[in-house]
N, C-alpha and C. Protein backbone atom coordinates (compact mmCIF):
# COMPACT_ATOMS: atom_id res chain seq x y z
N UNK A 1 55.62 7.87 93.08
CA UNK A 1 54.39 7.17 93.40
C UNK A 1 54.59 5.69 93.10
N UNK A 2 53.81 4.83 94.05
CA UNK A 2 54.43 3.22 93.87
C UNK A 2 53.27 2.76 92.95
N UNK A 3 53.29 1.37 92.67
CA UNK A 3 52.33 0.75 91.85
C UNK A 3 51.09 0.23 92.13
N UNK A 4 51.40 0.22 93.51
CA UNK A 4 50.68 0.53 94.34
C UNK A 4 49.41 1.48 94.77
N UNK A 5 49.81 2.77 94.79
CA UNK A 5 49.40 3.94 94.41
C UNK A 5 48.65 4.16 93.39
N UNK A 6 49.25 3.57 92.18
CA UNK A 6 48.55 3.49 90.78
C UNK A 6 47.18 2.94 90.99
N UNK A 7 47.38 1.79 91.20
CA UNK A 7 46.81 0.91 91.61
C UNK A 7 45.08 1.49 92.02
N UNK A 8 45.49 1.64 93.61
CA UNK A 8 44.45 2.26 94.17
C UNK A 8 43.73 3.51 93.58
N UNK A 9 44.66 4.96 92.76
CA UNK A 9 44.10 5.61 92.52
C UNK A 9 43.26 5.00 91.16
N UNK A 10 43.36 4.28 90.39
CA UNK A 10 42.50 3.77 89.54
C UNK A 10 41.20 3.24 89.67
N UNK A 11 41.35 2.41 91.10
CA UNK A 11 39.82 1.86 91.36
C UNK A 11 39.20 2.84 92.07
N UNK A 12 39.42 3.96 92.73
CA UNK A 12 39.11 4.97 93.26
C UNK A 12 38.36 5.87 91.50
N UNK A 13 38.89 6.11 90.48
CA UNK A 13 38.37 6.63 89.49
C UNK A 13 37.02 5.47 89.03
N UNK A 14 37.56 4.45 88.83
CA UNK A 14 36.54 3.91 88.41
C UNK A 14 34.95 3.04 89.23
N UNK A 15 35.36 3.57 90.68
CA UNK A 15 34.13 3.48 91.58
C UNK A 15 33.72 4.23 91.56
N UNK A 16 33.79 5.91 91.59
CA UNK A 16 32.90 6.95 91.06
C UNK A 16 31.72 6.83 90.59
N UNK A 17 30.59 7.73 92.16
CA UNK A 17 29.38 7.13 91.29
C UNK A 17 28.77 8.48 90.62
N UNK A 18 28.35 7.89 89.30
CA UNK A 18 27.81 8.76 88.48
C UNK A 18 26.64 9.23 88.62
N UNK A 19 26.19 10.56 88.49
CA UNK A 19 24.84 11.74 88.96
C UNK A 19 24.15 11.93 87.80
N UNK A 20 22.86 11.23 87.70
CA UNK A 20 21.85 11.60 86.71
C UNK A 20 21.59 12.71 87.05
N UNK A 21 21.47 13.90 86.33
CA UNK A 21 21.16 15.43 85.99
C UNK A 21 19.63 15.61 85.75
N UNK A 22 18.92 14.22 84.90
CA UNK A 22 17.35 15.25 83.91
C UNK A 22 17.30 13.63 84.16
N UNK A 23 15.52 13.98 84.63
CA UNK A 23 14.57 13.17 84.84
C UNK A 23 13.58 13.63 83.30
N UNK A 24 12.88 12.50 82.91
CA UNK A 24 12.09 12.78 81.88
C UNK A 24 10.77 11.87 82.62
N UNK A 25 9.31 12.61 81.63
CA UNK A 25 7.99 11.86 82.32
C UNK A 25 7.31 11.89 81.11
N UNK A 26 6.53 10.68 80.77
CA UNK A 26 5.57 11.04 79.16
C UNK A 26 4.19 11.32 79.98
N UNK A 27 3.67 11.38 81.22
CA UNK A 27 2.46 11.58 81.63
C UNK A 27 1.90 12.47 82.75
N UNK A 28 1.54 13.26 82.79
CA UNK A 28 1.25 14.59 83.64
C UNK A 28 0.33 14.64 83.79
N UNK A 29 -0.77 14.35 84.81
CA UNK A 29 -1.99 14.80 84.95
C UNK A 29 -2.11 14.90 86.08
N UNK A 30 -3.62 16.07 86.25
CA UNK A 30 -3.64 16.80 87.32
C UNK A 30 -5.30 16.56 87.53
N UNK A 31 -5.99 16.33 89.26
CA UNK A 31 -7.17 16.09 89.40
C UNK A 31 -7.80 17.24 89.22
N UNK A 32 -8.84 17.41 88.67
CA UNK A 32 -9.99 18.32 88.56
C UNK A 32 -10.63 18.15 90.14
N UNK A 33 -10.24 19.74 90.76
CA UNK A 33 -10.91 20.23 92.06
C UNK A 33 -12.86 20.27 92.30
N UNK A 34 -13.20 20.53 90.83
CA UNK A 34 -14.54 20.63 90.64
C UNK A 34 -14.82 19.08 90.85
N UNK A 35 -14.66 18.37 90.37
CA UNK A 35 -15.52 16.82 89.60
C UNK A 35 -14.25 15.70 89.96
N UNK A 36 -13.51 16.10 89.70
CA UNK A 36 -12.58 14.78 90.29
C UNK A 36 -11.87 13.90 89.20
N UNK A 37 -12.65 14.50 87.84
CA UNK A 37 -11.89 13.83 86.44
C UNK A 37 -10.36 14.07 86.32
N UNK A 38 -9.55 12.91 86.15
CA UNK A 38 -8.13 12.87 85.59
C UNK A 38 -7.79 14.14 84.33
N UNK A 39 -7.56 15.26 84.28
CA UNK A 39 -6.93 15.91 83.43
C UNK A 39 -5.91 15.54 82.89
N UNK A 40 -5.59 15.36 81.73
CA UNK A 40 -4.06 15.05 80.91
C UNK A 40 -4.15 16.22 80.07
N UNK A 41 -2.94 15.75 78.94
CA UNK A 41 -2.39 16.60 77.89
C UNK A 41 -1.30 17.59 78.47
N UNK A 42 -1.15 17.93 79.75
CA UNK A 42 0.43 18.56 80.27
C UNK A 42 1.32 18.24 79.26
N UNK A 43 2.39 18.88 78.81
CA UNK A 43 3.79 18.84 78.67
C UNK A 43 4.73 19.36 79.32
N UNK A 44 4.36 19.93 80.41
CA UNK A 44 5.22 20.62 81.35
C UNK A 44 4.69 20.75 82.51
N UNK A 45 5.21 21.34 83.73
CA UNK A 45 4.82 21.29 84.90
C UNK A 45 3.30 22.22 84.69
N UNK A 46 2.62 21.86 85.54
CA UNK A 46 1.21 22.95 85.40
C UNK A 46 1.16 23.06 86.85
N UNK A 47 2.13 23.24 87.92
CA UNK A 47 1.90 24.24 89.06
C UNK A 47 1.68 25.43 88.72
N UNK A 48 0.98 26.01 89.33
CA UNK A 48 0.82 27.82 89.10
C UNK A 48 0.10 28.09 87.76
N UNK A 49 -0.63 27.58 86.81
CA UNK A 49 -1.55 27.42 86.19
C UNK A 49 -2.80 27.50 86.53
N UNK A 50 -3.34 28.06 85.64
CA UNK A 50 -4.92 28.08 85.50
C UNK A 50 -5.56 27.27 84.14
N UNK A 51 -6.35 26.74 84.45
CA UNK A 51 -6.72 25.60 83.29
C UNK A 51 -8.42 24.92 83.23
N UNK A 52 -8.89 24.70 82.75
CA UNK A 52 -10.23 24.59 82.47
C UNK A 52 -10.41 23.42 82.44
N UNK A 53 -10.99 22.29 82.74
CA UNK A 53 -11.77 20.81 83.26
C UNK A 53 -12.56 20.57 81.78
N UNK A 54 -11.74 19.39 81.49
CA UNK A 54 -12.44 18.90 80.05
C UNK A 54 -13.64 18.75 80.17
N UNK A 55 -13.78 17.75 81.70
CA UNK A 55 -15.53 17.67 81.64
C UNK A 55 -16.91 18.55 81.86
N UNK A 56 -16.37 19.43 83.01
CA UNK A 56 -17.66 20.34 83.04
C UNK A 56 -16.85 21.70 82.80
N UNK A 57 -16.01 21.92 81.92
CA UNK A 57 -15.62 23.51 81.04
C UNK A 57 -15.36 24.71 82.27
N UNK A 58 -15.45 24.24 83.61
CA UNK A 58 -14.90 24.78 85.03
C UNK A 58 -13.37 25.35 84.81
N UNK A 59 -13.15 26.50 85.61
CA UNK A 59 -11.81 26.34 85.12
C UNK A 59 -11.20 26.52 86.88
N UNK A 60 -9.98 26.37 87.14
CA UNK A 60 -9.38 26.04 87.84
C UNK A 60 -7.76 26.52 88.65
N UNK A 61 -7.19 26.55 89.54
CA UNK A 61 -5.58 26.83 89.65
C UNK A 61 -5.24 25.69 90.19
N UNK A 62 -3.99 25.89 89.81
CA UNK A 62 -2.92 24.25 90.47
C UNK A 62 -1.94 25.40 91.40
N UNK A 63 -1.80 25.19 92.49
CA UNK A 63 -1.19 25.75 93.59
C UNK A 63 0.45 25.30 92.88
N UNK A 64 0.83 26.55 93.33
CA UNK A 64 2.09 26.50 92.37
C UNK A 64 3.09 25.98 93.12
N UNK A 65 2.48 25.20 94.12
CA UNK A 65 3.66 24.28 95.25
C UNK A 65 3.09 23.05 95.16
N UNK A 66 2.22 22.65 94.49
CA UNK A 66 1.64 21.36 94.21
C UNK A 66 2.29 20.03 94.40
N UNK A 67 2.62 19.10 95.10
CA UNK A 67 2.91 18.17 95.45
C UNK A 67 2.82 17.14 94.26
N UNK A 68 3.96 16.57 93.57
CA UNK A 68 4.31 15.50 92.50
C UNK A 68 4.36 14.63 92.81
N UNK A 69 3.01 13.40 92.94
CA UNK A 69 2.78 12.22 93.50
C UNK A 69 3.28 11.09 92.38
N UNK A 70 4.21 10.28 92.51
CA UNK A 70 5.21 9.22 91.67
C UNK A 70 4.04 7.93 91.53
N UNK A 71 3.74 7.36 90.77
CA UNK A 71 3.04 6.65 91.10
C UNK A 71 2.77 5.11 90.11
């Protein structure tokens, strides 16, 4: 192999682009279907959940295909 070779296979290693694996989020909330109030306190996904509306004690499902709006 020439020095050449070296060469190239090195910048070839070190252009490698690297793959973030784990996304992290500190804030999860989900609209109340009844009233429209912001729900928080999630720590985890709450698709496919059933859960009760802080404000009027309603309780509720999050469609367990729920669409994760970035925002």
């Amino acid at each position: 192999m020439s020095r050449l070779d070296d060469t190239k296979n090195a910048l070839i290693k070190v252009n490698v682009m690297k793959m973030q694996t784990l996304m992290t989020t500190t804030r999860v909330k989900v609209e109340c279907p009844h009233c429209g109030e912001q729900q928080d306190g999630f720590y985890s996904n709450p698709a496919g959940g059933q859960y009760e509306c802080d404000h009027w004690k309603q309780s509720y499902l999050v469609d367990p295909e729920a669409d994760i709006e970035f925002g």
